[in-house]
Protein backbone atom coordinates (compact mmCIF):
# COMPACT_ATOMS: atom_id res chain seq x y z
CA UNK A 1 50.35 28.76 72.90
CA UNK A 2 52.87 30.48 75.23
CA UNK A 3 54.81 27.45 76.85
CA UNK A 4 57.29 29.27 79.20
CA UNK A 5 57.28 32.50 81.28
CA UNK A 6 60.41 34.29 82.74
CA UNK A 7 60.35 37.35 84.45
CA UNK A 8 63.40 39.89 84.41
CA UNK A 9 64.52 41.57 87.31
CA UNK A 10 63.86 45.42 87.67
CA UNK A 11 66.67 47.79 86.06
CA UNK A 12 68.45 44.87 84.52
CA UNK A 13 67.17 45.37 80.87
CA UNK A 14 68.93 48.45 78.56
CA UNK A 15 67.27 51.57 79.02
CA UNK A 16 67.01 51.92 74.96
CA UNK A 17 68.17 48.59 73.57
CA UNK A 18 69.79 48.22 71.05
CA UNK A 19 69.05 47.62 66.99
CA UNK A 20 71.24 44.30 65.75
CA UNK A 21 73.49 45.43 62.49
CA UNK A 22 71.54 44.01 59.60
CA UNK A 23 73.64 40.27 58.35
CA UNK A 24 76.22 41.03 55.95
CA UNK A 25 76.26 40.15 52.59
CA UNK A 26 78.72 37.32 53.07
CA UNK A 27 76.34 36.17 55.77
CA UNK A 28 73.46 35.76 53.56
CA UNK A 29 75.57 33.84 50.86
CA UNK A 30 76.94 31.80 53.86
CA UNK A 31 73.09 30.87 54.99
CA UNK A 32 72.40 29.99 51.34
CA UNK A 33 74.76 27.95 50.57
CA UNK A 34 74.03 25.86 53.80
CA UNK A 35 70.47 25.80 52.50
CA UNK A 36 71.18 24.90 49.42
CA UNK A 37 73.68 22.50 50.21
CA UNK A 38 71.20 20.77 53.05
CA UNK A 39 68.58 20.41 50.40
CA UNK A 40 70.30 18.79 47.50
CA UNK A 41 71.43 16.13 50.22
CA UNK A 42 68.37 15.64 51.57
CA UNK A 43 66.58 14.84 48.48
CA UNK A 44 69.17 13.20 46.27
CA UNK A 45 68.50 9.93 45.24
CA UNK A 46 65.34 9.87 46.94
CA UNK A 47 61.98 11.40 47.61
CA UNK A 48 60.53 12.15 50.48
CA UNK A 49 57.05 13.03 51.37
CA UNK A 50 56.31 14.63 55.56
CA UNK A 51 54.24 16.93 57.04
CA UNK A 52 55.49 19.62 55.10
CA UNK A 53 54.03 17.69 51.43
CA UNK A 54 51.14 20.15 50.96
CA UNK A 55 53.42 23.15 51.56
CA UNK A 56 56.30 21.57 49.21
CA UNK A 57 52.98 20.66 46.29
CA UNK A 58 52.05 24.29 46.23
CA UNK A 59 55.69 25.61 46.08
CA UNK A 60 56.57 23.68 43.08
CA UNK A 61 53.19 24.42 41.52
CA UNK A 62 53.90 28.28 42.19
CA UNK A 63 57.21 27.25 40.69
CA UNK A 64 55.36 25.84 37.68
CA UNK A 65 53.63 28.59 36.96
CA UNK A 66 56.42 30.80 36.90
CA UNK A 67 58.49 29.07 34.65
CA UNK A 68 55.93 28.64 32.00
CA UNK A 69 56.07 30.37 28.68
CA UNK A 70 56.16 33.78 29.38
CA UNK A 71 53.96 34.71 26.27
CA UNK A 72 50.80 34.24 27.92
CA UNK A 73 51.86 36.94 30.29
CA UNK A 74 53.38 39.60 28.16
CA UNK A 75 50.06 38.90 26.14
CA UNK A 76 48.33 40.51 29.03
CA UNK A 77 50.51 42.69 30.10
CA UNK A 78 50.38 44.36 25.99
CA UNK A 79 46.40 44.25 26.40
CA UNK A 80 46.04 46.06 29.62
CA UNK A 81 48.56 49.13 28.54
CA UNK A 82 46.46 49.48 25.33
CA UNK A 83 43.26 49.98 27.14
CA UNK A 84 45.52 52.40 29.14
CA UNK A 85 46.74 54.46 25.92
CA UNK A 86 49.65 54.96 27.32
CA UNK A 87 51.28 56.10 23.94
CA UNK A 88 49.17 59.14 24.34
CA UNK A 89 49.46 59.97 27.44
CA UNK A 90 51.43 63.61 26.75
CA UNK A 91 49.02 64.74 24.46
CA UNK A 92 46.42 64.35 27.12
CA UNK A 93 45.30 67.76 29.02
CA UNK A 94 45.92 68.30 31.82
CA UNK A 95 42.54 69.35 33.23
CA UNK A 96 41.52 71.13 35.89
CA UNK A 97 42.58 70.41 39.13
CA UNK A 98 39.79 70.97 41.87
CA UNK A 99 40.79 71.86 45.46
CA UNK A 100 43.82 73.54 44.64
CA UNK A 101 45.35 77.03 44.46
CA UNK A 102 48.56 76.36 43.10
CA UNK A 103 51.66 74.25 42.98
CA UNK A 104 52.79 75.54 45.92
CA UNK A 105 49.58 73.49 47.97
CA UNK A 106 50.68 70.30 46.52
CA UNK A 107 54.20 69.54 47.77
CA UNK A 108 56.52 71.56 50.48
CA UNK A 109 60.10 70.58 51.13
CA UNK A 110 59.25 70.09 54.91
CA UNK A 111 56.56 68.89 57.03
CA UNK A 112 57.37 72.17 59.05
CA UNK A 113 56.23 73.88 56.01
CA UNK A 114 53.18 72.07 55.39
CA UNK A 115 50.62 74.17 57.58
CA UNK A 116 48.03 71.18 57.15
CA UNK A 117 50.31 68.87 59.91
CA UNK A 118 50.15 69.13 63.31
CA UNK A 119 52.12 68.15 66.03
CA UNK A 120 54.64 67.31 63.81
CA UNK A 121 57.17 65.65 66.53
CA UNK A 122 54.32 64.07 68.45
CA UNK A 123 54.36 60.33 66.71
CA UNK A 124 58.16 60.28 66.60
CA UNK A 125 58.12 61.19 70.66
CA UNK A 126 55.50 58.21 71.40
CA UNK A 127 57.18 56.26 69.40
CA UNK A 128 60.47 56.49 71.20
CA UNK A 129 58.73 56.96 74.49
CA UNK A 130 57.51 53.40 74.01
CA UNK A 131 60.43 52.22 73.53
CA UNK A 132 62.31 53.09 76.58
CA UNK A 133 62.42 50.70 79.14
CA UNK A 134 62.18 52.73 82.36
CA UNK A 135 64.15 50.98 85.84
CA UNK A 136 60.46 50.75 87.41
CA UNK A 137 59.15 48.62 84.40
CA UNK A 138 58.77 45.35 84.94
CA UNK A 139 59.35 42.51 82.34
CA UNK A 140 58.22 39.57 81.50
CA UNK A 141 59.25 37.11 78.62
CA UNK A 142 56.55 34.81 76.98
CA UNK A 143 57.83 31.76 74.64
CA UNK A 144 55.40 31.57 72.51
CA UNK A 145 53.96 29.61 69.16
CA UNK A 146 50.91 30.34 66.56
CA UNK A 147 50.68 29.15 62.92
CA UNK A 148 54.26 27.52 63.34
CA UNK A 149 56.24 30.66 63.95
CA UNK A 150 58.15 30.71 67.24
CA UNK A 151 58.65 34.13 69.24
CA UNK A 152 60.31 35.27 72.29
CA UNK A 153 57.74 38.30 73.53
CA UNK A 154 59.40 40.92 75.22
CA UNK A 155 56.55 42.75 77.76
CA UNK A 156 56.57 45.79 79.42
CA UNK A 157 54.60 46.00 82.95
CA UNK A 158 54.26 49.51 83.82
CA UNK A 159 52.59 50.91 87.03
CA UNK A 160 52.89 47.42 88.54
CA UNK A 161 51.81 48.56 92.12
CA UNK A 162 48.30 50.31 90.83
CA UNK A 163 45.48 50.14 89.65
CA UNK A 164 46.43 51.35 86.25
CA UNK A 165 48.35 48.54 85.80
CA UNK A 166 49.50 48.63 81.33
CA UNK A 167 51.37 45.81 79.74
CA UNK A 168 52.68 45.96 75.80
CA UNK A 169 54.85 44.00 73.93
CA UNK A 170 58.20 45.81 73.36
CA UNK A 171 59.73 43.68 70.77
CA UNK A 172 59.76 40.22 70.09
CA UNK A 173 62.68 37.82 68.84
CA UNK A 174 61.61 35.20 66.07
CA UNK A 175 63.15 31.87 67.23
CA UNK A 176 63.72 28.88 64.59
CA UNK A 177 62.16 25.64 66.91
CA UNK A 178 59.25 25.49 68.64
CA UNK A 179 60.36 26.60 72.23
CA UNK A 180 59.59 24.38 75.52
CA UNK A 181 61.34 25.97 78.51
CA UNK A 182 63.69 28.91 79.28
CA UNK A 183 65.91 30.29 82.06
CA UNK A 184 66.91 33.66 81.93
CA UNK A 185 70.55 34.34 83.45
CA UNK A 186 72.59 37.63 84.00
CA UNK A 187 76.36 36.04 83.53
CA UNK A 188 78.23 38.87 81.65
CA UNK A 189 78.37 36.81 77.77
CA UNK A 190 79.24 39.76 76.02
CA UNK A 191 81.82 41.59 78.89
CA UNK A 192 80.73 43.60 81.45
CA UNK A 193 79.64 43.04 85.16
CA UNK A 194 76.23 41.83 83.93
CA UNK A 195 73.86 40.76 81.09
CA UNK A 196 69.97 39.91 80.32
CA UNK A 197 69.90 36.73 78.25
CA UNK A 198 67.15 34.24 77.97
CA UNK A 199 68.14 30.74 77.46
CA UNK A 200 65.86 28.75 75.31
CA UNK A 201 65.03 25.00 75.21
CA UNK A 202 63.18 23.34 72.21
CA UNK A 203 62.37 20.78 70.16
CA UNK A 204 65.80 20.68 68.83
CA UNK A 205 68.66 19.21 70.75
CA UNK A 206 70.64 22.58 71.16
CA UNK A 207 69.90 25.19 73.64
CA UNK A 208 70.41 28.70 72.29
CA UNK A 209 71.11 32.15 74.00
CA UNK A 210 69.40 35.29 72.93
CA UNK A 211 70.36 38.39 74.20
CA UNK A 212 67.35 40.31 75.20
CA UNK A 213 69.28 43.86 75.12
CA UNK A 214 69.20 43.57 71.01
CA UNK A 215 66.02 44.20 68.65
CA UNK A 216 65.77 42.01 65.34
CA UNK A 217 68.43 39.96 66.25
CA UNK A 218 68.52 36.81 63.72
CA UNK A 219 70.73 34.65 65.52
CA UNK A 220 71.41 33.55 69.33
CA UNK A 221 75.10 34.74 70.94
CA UNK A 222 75.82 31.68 72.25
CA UNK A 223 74.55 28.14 71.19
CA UNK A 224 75.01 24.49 73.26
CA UNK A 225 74.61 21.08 71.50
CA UNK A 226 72.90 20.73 68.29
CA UNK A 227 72.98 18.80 65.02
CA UNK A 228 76.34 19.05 63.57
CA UNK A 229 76.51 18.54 59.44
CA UNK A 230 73.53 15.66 58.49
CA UNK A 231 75.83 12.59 57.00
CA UNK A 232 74.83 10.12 54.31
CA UNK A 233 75.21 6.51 53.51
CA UNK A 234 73.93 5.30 50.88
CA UNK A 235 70.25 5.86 51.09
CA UNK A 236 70.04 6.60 54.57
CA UNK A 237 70.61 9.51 56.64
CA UNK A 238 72.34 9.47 59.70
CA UNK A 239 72.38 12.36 62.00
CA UNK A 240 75.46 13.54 64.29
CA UNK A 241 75.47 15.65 67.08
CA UNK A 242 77.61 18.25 68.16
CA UNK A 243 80.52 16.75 71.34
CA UNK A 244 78.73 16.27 74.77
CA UNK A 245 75.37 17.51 73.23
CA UNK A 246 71.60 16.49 73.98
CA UNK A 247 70.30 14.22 71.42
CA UNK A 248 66.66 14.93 71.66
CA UNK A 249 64.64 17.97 73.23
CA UNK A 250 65.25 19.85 75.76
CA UNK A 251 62.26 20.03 78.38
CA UNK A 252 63.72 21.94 81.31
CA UNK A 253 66.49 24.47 82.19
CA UNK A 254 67.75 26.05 85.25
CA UNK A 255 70.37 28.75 85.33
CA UNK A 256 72.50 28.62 89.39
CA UNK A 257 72.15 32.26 90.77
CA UNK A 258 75.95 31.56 92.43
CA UNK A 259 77.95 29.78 89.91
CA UNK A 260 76.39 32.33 87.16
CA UNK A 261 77.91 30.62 84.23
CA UNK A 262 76.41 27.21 84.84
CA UNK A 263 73.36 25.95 83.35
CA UNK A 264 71.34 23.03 84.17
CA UNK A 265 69.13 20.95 81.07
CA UNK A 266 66.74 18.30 81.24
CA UNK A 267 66.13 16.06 77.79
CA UNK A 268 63.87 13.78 76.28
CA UNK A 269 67.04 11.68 75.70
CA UNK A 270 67.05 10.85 79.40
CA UNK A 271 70.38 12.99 80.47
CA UNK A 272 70.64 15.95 82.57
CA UNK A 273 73.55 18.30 81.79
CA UNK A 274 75.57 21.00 83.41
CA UNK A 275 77.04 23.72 80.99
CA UNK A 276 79.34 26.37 81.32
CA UNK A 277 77.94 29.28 79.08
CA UNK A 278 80.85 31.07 78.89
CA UNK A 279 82.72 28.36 77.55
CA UNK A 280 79.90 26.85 75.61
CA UNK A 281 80.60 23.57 76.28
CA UNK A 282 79.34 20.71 78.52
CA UNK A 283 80.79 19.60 81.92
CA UNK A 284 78.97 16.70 83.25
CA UNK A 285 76.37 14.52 81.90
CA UNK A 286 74.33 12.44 84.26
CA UNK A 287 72.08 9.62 83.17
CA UNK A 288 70.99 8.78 86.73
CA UNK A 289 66.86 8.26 85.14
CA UNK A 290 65.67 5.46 82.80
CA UNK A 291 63.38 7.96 80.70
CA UNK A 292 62.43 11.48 79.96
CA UNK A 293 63.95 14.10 82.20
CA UNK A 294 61.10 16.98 82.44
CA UNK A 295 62.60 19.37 84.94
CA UNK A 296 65.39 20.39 86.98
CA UNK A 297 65.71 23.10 89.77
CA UNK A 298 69.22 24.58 92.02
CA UNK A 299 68.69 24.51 95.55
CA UNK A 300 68.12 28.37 96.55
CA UNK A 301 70.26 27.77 99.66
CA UNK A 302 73.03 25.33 98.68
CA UNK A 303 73.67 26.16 95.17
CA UNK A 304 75.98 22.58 94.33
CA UNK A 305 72.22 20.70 94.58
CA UNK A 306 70.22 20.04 91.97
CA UNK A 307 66.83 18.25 91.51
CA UNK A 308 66.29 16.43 89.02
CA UNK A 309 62.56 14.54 88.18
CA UNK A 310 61.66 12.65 85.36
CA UNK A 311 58.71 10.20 83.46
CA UNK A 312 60.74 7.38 85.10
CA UNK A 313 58.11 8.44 88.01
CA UNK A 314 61.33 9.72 90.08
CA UNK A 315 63.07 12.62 91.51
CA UNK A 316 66.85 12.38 91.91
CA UNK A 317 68.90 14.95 93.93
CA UNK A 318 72.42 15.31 92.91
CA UNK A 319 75.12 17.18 95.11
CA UNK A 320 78.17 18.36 93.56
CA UNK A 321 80.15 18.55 96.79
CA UNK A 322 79.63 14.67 96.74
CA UNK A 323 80.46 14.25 92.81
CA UNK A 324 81.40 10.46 93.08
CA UNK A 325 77.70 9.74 95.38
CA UNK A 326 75.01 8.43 93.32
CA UNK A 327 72.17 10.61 94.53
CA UNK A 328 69.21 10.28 96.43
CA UNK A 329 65.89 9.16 95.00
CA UNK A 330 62.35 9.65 95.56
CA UNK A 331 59.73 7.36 93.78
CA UNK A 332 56.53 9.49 92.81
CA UNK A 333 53.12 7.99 91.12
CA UNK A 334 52.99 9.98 87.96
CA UNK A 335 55.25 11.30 85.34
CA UNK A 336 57.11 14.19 86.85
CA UNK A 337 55.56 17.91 85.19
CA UNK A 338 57.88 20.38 87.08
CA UNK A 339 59.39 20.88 90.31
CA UNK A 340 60.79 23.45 92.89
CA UNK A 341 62.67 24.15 95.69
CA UNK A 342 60.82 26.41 98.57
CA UNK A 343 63.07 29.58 98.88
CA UNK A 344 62.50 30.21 102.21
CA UNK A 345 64.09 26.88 103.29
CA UNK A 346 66.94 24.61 102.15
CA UNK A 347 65.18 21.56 102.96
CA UNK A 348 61.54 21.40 101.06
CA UNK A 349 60.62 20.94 97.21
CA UNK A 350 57.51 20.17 95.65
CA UNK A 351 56.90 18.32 92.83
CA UNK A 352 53.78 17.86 90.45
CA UNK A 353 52.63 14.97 88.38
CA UNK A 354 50.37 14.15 85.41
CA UNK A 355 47.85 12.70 87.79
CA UNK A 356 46.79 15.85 89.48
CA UNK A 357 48.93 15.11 92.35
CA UNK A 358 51.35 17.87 94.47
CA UNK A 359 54.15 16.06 96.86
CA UNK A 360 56.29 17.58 99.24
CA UNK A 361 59.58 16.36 100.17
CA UNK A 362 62.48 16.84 102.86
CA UNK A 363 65.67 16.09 101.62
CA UNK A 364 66.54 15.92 105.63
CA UNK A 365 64.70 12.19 105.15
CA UNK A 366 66.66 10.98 102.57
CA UNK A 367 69.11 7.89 103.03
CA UNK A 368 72.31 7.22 101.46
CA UNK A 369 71.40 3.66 100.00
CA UNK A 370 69.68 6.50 96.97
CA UNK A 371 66.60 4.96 96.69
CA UNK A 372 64.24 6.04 99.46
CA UNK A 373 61.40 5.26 99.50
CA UNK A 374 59.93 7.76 102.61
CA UNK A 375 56.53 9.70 102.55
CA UNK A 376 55.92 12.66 101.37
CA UNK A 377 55.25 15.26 103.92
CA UNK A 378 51.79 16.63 102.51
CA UNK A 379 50.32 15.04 99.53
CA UNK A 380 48.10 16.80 97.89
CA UNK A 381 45.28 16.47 95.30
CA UNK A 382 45.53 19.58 93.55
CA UNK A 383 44.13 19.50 90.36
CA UNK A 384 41.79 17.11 88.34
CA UNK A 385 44.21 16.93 85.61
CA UNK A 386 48.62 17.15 84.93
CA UNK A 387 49.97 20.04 86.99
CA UNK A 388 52.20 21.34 84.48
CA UNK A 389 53.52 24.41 86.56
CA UNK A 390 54.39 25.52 90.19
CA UNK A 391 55.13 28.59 91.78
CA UNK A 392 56.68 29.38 95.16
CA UNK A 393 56.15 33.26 96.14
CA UNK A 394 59.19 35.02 97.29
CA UNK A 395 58.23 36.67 99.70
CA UNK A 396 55.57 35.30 101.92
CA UNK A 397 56.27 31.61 103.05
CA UNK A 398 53.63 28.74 102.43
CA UNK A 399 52.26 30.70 99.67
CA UNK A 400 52.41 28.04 96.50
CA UNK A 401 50.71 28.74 93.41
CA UNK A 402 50.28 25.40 91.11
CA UNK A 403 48.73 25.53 87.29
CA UNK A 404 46.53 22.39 85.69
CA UNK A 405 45.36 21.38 81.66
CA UNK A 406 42.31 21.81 83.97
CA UNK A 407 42.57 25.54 83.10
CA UNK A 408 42.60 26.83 86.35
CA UNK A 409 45.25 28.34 89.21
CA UNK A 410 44.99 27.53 92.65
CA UNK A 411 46.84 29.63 95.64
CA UNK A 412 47.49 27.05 98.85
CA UNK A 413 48.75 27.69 102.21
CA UNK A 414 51.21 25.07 102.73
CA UNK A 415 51.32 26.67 106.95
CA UNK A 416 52.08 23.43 109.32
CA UNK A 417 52.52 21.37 106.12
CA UNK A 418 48.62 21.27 105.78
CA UNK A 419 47.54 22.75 102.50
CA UNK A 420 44.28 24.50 101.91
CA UNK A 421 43.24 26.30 98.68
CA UNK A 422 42.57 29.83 99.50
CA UNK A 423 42.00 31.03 96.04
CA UNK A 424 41.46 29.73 92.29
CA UNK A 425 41.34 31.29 89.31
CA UNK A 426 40.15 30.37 85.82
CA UNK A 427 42.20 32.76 83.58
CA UNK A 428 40.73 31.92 79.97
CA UNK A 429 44.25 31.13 79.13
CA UNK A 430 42.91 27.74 77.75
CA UNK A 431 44.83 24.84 79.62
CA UNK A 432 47.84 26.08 81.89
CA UNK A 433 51.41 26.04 80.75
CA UNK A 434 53.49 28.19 82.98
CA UNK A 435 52.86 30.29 85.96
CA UNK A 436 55.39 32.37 88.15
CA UNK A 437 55.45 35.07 90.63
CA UNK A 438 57.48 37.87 90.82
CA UNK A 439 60.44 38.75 92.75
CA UNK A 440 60.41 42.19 92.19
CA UNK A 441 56.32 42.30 92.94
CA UNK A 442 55.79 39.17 94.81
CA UNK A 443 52.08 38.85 94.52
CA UNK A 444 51.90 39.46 90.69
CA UNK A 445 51.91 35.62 89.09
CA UNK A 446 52.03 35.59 85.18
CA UNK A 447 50.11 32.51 83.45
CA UNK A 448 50.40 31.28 80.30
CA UNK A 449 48.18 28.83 78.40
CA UNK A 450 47.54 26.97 75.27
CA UNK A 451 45.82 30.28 74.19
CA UNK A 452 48.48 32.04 73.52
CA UNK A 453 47.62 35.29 76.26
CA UNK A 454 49.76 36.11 78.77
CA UNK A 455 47.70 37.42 82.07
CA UNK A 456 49.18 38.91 84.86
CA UNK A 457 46.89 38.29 88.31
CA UNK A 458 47.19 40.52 91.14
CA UNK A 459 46.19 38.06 93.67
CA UNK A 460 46.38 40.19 96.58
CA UNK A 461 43.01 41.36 94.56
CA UNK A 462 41.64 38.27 96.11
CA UNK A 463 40.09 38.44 99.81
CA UNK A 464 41.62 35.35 100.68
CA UNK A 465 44.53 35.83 99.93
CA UNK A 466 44.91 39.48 101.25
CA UNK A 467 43.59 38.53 104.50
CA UNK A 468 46.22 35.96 105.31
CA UNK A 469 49.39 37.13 103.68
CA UNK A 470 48.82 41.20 103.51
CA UNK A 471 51.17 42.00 105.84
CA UNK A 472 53.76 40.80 104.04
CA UNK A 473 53.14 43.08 101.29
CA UNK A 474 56.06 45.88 100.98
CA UNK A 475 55.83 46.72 97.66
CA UNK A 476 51.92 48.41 97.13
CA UNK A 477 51.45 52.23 98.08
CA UNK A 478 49.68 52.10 101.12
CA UNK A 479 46.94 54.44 99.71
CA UNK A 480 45.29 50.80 98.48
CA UNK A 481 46.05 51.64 94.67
């Protein structure tokens, strides 16, 4: 299933990035040891039988058979190089060999010298050809899980504005939790004026930091939170957590465009945090909601205000300019899927619930006594199932894209706070994760599903939506490709 979906701006990514140094040997013994070490406490004095049983059965039956007596083996091993006659085998003759001339046909020091290869460069110049990331390319990043393995998958969009429209994978970055959201932010981690990192939220308590500029990297650059060393007493465990960290997964993230190093992240443990990356450390924890906290978005316009909604069946804005106010509140119907701010004014957001249900909101409503309890100014059935997704487009205003477990995307015109679908789309995605649009390519929205595909829709493709918001298209040739 891919569960998030990030696009990277144009010309930000490395050209040719780079390959990560392979860990040294004193990392590997470092890694084993923890292993080791996490192991032996885990199953002292106890045993303990999870999910994992069947896999842990067939190890130590694998490990069985190994450490039997070895005599059965080499028994086998004698029998099979006696039907071989190997103790013969120089006094064999050589025979004839058919389809030869000569040494000199079977083995040249070069493949220049071989006359039987052609275009001897030619695999070696695709190869790297591929792997060039040009400044027109776009980018997308999938989080994505099959079989239990956990990837970041780094795409390549090329020819965005035609027809001829090819994505590829470019590389991918194994990840060790199953991943749930991600942010990606330029704020210069490694020196410089800028970076391309991806931060990841999972079903760990820690958020990590991969750096998107490095191929087979094994480990994030920067990590928040997390499970410090597990601690026993007596016969039960007892797990600490790193200072100021989340204590159970983290469901949303959002990275503030002004204040680059901060970080916004939503948990099932009912907190919302702020983090300075560069410092890796926490700055404020909130715990303005009474459960789950599944999303949380920066105002585009006034970048000290965050949103904040959670299963509590409420969204709370917090403004840091007002750091001792307790917030403003909005009650909603449903468990709160995801929520964002309309970037072509300060004063809208939408937010969409498990029921099916869209709400928009004006902050300009809100009262100080933080817990309002105003209409909505459209409210909107949407879908027949959870909206997990939304997606304002940057460029044209009113255009909101919203994706269901119903397995479909809709396109609305929000004009005059009346919404009508003008399009919908069934992907074959399976049931909808994430969708965005692009800034760089506004009418290109990227969906993700339970499937595990990432599709990219053109919806200026569709007539409805081409006749109402065309001429705010900038970015297509005007040939029509």
């Amino acid at each position: 299933m891919i569960s998030a979906i990030s696009w990277i701006p144009k010309g930000v990514s490395k050209s040719q990035p780079v390959v990560a140094d392979p860990p040294s040997k004193e990392d590997i013994e470092e890694l084993i040891t923890t292993v080791d070490a996490s192991g032996q406490s885990e199953n002292e004095d106890e045993v303990v039988v999870d999910a994992d049983g069947d896999e842990v059965a067939q190890a130590l039956t694998v490990a069985d058979a190994i450490g039997k007596s070895s005599t059965e083996a080499c028994d086998d091993i004698t029998l099979a190089l006696k039907d071989l006659n190997m103790e013969n085998y120089d006094d064999e003759d050589e025979g004839v060999e058919l389809f030869s001339s000569g040494i000199g046909d079977l083995y040249y020091p070069s493949n220049d010298m071989d006359p039987f290869i052609k275009d001897k460069n030619d695999d070696d110049s695709e190869e790297l050809e591929d792997m060039i990331i040009n400044p027109t390319d776009s980018v997308i990043v999938c989080a994505r899980n099959e079989d239990d393995v956990s990837v970041l998958e780094v795409w390549i969009l090329e020819d965005a504005n035609s027809s001829e429209m090819n994505m590829y994978i470019h590389h991918d970055i194994i990840i060790p939790a199953f991943p749930l959201c991600t942010a990606w932010l330029d704020c210069p981690l490694k020196g410089g004026e800028r970076g391309n990192f991806l931060a990841v939220g999972s079903m760990e308590p820690s958020i990590e930091i991969w750096d998107l500029d490095v191929i087979d990297e094994v480990q994030p650059c920067v990590v928040l939170g997390g499970k410090a060393e597990k601690k026993k007493k007596g016969k039960k465990k007892s797990i600490k957590y790193k200072d100021d960290s989340h204590t159970d997964s983290v469901l949303g993230l959002a990275w503030n465009k002004e204040y680059r190093n901060i970080l916004a992240s939503a948990s099932a443990d009912k907190r919302v945090k702020i983090w300075d990356v560069v410092a890796g450390k926490c700055d404020i924890t909130m715990e303005h909601h009474s459960d789950k906290v599944q999303a949380v978005a920066w105002n585009h316009h006034a970048p000290q205000v965050l949103l904040s909604g959670s299963f509590d069946h409420t969204v709370v804005l917090k403004d840091g300019r007002m750091p001792s106010h307790s917030g403003y509140k909005w009650s909603v119907t449903a468990d709160v899927e995801s929520l964002a701010w309309d970037p072509h004014t300060e004063h809208y957001f939408v937010v969409s619930l498990e029921d099916g249900i869209v709400k928009c909101f004006d902050v300009r409503t809100a009262k100080s006594d933080s817990t309002s309890e105003l209409n909505s100014t459209f409210t909107l059935h949407a879908h027949d199932e959870a909206v997990t997704s939304v997606s304002y487009n940057p460029l044209a205003p009113n255009l909101l894209a919203t994706g269901s477990m119903d397995k479909t995307v809709k396109l609305w015109d929000l004009s005059n706070n009346q919404p009508s679908c003008v399009a919908s789309k069934t992907p074959r995605v399976g049931a909808l994760f994430s969708i965005s649009f692009s800034n760089d390519n506004p009418f290109l929205l990227a969906i993700g599903g339970s499937k595990g595909k990432l599709q990219v829709w053109d919806t200026l493709s569709d007539s409805g939506i081409s006749r109402r918001f065309e001429n705010y298209n900038k970015n297509r040739p005007q040939s029509g490709a």
